[in-house]
Protein backbone atom coordinates (compact mmCIF):
# COMPACT_ATOMS: atom_id res chain seq x y z
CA UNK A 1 0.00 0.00 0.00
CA UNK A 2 1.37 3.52 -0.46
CA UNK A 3 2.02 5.97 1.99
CA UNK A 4 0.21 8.88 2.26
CA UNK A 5 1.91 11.94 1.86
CA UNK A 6 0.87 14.68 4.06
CA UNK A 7 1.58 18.11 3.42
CA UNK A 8 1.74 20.69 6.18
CA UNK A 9 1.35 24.17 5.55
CA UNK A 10 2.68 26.61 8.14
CA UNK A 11 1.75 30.35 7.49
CA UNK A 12 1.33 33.66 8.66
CA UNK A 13 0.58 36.77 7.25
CA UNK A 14 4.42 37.36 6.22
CA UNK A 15 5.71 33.62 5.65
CA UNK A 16 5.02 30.16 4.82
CA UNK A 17 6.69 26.84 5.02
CA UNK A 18 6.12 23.89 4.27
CA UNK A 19 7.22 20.63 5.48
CA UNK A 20 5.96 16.91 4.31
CA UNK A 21 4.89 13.75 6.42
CA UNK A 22 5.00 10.31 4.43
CA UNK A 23 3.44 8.29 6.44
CA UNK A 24 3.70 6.66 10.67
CA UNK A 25 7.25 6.73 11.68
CA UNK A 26 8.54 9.15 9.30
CA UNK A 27 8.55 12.07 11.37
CA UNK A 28 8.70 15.77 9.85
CA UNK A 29 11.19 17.39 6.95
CA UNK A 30 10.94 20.67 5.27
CA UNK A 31 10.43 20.60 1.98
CA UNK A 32 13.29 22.43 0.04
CA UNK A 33 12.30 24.92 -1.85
CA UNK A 34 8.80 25.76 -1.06
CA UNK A 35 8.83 28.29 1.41
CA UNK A 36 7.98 31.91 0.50
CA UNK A 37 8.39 35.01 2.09
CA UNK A 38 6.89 38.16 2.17
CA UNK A 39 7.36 42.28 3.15
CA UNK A 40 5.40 43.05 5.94
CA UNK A 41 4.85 46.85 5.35
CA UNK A 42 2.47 48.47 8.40
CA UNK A 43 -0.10 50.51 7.00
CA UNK A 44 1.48 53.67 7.66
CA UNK A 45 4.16 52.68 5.40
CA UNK A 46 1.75 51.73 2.56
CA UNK A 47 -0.34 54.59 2.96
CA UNK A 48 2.25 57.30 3.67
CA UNK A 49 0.91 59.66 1.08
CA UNK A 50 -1.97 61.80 2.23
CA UNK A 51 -5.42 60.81 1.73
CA UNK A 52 -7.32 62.50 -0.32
CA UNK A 53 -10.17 65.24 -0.01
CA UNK A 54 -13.78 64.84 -0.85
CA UNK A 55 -16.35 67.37 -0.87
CA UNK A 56 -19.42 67.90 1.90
CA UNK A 57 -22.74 66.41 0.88
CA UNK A 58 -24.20 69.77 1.78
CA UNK A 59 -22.36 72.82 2.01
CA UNK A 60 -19.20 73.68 1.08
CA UNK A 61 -16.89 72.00 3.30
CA UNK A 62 -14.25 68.96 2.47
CA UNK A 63 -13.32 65.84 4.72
CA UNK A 64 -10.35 63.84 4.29
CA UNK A 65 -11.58 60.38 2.33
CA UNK A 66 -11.02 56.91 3.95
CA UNK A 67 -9.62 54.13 2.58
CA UNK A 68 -12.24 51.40 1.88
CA UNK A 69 -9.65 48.64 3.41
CA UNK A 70 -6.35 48.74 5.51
CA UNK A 71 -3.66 48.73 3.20
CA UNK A 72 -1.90 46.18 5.19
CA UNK A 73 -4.92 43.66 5.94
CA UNK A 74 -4.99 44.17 1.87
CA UNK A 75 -1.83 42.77 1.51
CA UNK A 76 -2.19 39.42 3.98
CA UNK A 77 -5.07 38.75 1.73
CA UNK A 78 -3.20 38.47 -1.54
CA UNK A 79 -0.22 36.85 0.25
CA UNK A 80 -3.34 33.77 1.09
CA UNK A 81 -4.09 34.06 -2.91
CA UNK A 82 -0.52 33.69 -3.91
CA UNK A 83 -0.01 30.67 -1.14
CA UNK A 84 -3.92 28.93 -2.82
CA UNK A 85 -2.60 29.20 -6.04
CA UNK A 86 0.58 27.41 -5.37
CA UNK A 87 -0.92 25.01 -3.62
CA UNK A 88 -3.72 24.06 -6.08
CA UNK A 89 -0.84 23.61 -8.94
CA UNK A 90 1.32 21.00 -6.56
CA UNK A 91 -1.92 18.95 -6.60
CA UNK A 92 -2.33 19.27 -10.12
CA UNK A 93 0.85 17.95 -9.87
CA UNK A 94 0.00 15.36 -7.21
CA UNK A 95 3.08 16.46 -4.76
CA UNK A 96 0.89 15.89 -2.07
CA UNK A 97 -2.57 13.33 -0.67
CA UNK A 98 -4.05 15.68 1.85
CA UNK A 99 -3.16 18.86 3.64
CA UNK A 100 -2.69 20.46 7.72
CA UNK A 101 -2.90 23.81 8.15
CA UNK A 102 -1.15 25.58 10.69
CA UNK A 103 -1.66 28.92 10.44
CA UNK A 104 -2.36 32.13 12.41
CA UNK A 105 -6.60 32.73 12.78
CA UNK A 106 -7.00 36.03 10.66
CA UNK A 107 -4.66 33.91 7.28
CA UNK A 108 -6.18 30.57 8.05
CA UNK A 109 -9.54 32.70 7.57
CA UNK A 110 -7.60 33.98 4.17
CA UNK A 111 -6.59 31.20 3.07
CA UNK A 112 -10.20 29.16 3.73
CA UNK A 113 -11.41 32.02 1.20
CA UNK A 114 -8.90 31.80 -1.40
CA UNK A 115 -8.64 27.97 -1.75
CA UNK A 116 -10.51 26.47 -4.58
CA UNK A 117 -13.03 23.76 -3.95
CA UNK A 118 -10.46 21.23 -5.02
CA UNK A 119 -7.88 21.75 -2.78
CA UNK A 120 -10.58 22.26 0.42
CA UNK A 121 -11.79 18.97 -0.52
CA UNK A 122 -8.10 17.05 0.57
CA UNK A 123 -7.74 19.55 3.77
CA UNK A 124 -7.13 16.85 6.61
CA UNK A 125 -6.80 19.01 9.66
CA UNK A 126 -6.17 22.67 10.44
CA UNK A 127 -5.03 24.39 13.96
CA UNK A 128 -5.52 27.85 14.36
CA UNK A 129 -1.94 28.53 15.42
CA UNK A 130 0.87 31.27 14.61
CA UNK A 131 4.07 28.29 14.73
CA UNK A 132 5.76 29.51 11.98
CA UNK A 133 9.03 30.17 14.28
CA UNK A 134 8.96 26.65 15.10
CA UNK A 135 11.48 24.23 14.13
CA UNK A 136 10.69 20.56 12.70
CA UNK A 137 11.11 19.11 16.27
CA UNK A 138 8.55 21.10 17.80
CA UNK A 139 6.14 21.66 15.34
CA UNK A 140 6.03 17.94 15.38
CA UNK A 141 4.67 18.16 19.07
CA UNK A 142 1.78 20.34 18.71
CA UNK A 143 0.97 17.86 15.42
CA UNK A 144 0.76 14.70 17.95
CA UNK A 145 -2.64 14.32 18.09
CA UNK A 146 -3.15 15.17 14.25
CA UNK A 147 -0.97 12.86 12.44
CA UNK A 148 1.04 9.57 13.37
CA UNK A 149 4.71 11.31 13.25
């Protein structure tokens, strides 16, 4: 029978790793080459420039406009698109049988939106948890009670 290969996907808003499980008994490894790294910019960086000025309703004063998102809550978002679109073309290219996600509650929220229906449909487990510091060795203890390390 083959082994199931498991695929766990650690992320945050500004990183991701992955690492690979092959079955009982084989423990944890990174996979090489798969992590991926963003720039965390705080909004006041992304928005340094001044918003703009809108006209009252009535009268003739001006406000200062809002932006309709944060700038910064913008960019975790498309970080979660970039990570569901890698992941749906490694199981195109079968690299993986099902999937744990570790991740941080506001990008495991992300990344539940941007996943297509195809990849949701092999998600094993997920744990709302920021361990992206982790290494290998202790990762694999809060994963215990998921998989058979």
């Amino acid at each position: 029978m083959k082994p199931i290969k498991t695929w766990i996907i650690v992320a945050d808003g500004s990183g991701m790793r992955v690492f690979v499980n092959d079955g009982p008994g084989h423990g944890l490894s990174e996979v090489a080459g798969k992590a991926r790294k963003t720039d965390p910019k705080p909004s006041g960086d992304i928005d340094a420039d001044k918003p703009g000025r809108s006209f009252d309703s009535k009268g003739r004063g001006r406000h200062a406009m809002e932006p309709p998102t944060d700038s910064s809550r913008h960019a975790k978002r498309v970080f979660a698109s970039e990570i569901a679109d890698a992941l749906e073309k490694e199981q195109r290219a079968k690299a993986f049988d099902r999937l744990v996600l570790v991740a941080a509650p506001s990008m495991l929220g992300d990344l539940r939106a941007a996943l297509p229906e195809s990849v949701q449909k092999v998600i094993y487990h997920e744990l709302a948890k920021d361990l992206t510091h982790l290494n290998e060795r202790d990762l694999a203890g809060h994963l215990d009670d998921i998989l058979a390390l």
